[in-house]
N, C-alpha and C. Protein backbone atom coordinates (compact mmCIF):
# COMPACT_ATOMS: atom_id res chain seq x y z
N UNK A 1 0.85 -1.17 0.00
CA UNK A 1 0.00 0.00 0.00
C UNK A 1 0.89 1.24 0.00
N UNK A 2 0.88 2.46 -1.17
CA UNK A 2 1.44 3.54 -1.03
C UNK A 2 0.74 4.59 -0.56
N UNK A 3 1.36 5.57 0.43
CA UNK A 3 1.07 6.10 0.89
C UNK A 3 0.95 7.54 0.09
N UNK A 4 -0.42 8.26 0.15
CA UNK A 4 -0.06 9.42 -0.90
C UNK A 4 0.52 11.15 -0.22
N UNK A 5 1.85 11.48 -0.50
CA UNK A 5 2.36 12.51 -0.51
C UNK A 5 1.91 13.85 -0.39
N UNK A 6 1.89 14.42 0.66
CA UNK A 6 0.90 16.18 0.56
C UNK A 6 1.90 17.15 0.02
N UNK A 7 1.45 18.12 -0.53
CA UNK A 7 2.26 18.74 -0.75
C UNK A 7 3.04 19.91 0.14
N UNK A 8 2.32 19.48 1.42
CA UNK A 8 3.44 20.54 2.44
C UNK A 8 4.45 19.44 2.70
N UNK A 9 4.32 18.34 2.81
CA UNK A 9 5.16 17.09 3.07
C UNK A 9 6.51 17.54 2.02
N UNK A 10 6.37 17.88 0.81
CA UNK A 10 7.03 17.38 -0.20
C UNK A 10 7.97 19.06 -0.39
N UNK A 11 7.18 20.30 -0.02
CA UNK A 11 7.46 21.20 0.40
C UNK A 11 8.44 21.16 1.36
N UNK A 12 8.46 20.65 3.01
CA UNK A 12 9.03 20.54 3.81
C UNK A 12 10.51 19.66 3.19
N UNK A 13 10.06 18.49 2.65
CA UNK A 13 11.38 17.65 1.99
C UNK A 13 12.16 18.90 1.01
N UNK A 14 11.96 19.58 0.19
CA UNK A 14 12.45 20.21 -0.57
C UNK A 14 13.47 21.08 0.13
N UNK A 15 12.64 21.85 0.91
CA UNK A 15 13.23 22.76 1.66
C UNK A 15 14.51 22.16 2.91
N UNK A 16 14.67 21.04 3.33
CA UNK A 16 15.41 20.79 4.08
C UNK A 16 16.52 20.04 2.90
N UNK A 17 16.26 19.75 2.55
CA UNK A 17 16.93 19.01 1.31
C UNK A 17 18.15 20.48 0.98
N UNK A 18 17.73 21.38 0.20
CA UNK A 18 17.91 23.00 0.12
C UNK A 18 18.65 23.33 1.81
N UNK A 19 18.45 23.27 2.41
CA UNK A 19 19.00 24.02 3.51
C UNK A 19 19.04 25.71 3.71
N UNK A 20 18.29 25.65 2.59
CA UNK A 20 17.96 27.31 2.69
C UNK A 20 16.72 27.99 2.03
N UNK A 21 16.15 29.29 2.95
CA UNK A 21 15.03 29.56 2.51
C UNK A 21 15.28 29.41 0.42
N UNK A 22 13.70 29.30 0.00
CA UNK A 22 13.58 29.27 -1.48
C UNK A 22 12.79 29.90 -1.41
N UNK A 23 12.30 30.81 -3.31
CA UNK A 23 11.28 30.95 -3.24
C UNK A 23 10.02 30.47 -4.03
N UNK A 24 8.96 30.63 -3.82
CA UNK A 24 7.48 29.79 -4.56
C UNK A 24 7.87 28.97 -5.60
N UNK A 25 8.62 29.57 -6.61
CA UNK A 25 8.81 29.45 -7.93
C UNK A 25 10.01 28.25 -7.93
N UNK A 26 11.19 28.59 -7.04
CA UNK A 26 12.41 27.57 -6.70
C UNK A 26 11.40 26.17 -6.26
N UNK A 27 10.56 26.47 -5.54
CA UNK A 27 9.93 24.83 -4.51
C UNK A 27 9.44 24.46 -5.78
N UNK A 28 8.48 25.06 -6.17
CA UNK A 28 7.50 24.65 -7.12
C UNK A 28 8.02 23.43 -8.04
N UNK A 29 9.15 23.94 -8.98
CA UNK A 29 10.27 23.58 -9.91
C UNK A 29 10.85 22.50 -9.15
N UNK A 30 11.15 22.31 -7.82
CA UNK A 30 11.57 21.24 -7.11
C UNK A 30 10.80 20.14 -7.28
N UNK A 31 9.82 20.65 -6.45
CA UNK A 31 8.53 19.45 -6.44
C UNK A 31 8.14 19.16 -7.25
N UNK A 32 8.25 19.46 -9.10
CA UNK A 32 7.49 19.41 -10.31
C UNK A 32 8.62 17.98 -10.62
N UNK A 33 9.50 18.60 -10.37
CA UNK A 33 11.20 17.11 -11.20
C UNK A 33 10.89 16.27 -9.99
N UNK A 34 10.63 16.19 -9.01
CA UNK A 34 10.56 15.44 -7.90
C UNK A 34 9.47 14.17 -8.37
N UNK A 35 8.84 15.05 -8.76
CA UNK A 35 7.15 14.22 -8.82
C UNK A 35 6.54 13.41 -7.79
N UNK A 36 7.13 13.56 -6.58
CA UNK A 36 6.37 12.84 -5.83
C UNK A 36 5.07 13.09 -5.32
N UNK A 37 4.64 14.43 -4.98
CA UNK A 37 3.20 14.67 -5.00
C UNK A 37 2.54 15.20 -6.24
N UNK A 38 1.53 15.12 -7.01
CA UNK A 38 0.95 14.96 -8.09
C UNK A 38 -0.83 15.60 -7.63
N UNK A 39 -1.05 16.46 -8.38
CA UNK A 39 -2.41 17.47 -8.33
C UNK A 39 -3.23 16.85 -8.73
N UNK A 40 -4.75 16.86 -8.22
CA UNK A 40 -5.97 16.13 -8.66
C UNK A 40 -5.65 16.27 -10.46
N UNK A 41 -5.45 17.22 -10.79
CA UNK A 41 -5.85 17.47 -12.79
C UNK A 41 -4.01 16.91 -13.08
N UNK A 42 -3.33 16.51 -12.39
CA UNK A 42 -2.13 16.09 -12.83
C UNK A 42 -1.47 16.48 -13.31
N UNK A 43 -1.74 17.86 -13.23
CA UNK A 43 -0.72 19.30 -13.92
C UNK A 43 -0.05 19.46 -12.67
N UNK A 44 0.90 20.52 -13.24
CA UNK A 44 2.34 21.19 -12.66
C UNK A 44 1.71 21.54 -11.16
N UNK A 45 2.92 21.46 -10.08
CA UNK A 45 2.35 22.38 -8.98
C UNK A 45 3.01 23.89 -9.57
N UNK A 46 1.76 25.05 -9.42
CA UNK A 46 2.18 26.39 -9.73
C UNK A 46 2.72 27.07 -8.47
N UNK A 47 3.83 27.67 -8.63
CA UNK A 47 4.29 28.60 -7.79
C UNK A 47 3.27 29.44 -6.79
N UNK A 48 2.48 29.51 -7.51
CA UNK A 48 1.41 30.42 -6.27
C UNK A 48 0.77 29.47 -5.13
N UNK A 49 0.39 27.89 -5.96
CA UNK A 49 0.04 27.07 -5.18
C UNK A 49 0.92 26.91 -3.88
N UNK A 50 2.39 26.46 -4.11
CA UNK A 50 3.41 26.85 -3.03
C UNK A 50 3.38 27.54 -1.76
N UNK A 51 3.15 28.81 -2.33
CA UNK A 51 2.34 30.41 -1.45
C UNK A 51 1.59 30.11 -0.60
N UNK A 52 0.52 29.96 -1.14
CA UNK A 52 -0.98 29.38 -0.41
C UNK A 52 -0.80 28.50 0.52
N UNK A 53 0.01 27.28 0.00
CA UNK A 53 0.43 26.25 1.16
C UNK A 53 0.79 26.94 2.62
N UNK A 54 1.93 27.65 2.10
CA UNK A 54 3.03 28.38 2.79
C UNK A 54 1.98 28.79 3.89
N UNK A 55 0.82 29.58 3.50
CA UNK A 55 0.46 30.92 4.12
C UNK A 55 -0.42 29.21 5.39
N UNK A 56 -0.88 28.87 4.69
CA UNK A 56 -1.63 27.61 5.40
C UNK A 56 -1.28 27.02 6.59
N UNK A 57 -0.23 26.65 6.55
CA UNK A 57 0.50 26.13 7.21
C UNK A 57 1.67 26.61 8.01
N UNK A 58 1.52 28.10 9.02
CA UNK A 58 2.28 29.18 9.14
C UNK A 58 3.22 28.31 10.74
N UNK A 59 2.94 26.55 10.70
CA UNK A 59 3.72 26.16 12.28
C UNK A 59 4.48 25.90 11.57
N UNK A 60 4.94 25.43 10.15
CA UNK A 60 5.68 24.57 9.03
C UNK A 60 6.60 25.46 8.63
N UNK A 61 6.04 27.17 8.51
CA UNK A 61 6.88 27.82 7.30
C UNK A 61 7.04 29.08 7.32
N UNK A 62 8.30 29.53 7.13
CA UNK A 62 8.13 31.30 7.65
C UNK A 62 8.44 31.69 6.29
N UNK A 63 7.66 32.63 6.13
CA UNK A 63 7.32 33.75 5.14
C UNK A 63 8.52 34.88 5.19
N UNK A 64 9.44 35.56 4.66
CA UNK A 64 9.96 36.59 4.68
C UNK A 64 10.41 36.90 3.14
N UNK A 65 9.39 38.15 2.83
CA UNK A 65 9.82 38.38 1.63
C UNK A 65 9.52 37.53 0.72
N UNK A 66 9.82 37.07 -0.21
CA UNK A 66 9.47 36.17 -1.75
C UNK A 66 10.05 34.84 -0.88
N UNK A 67 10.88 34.83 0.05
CA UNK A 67 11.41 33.40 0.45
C UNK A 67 10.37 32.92 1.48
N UNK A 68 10.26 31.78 1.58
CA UNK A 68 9.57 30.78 1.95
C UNK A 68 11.31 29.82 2.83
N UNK A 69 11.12 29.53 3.67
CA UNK A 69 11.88 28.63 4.92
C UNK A 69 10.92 27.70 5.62
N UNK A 70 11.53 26.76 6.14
CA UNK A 70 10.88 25.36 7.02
C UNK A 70 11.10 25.64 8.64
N UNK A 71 10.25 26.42 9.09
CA UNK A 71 10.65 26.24 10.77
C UNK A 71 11.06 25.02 11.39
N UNK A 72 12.28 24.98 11.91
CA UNK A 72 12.50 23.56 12.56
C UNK A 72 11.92 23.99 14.03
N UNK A 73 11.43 22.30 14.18
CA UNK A 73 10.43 22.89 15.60
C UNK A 73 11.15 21.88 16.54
N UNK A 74 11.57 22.04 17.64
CA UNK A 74 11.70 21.27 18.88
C UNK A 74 10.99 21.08 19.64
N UNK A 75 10.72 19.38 19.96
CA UNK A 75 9.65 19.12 21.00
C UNK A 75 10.82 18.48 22.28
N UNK A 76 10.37 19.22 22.99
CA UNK A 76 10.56 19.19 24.43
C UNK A 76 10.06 17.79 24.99
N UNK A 77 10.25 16.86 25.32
CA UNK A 77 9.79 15.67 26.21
C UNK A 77 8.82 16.37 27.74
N UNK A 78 7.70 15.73 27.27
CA UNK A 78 6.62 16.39 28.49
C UNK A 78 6.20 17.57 28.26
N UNK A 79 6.40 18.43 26.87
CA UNK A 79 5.54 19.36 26.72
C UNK A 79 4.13 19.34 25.75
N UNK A 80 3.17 20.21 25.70
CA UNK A 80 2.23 20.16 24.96
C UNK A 80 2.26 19.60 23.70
N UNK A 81 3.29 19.74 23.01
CA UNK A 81 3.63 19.32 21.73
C UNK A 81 4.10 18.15 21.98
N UNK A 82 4.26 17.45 22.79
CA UNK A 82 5.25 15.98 22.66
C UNK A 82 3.86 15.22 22.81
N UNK A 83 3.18 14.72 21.74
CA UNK A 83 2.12 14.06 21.65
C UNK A 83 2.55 12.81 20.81
C-alpha cells in the first residue's frame, strides 16, 4: 500500500533538502522534477500554489519576503507538543 504525498510534506522535503530559505517558484520547480506529489488534474504544482500552502501552514513555514523557509520545531519531552 502507497502512501499518498501532501504537498506541504514534499514542500518541507524540498526545503530541508535546500537548507535554505527558497522561493514559490524555486519549490515549485523542485517538487514538479521530484514528482512525488501529483495534483488532482495532474498538472504542474504552480508557484502560487506553493504560497498558499506556505500561508496555510504558518507552524511549518516562515514567510519573509518572496522566500519561503521550514521552521525547525523542537519538541521538548513532556511538553504540549510531545504528543
Amino acid at each position: 500500500m502507497s502512501t499518498k504525498v501532501t504537498l506541504h510534506d514534499e514542500m518541507v522535503a524540498v526545503l530541508k533538502h535546500s537548507g535554505n530559505p527558497m522561493t514559490s517558484s524555486e519549490i515549485a520547480d523542485q517538487v514538479n522534477k521530484r514528482s512525488r506529489y501529483l495534483r488532482g488534474d495532474n498538472g504542474p504544482v504552480p508557484a502560487k500554489q506553493i504560497r498558499a500552502r506556505a500561508h496555510r501552514y504558518p507552524k511549518l513555514f516562515a514567510l519573509d519576503g518572496s522566500q519561503i523557509s521550514f521552521k525547525k520545531r523542537i519538541v521538548v519531552k513532556g511538553s504540549s507538543e510531545d504528543t
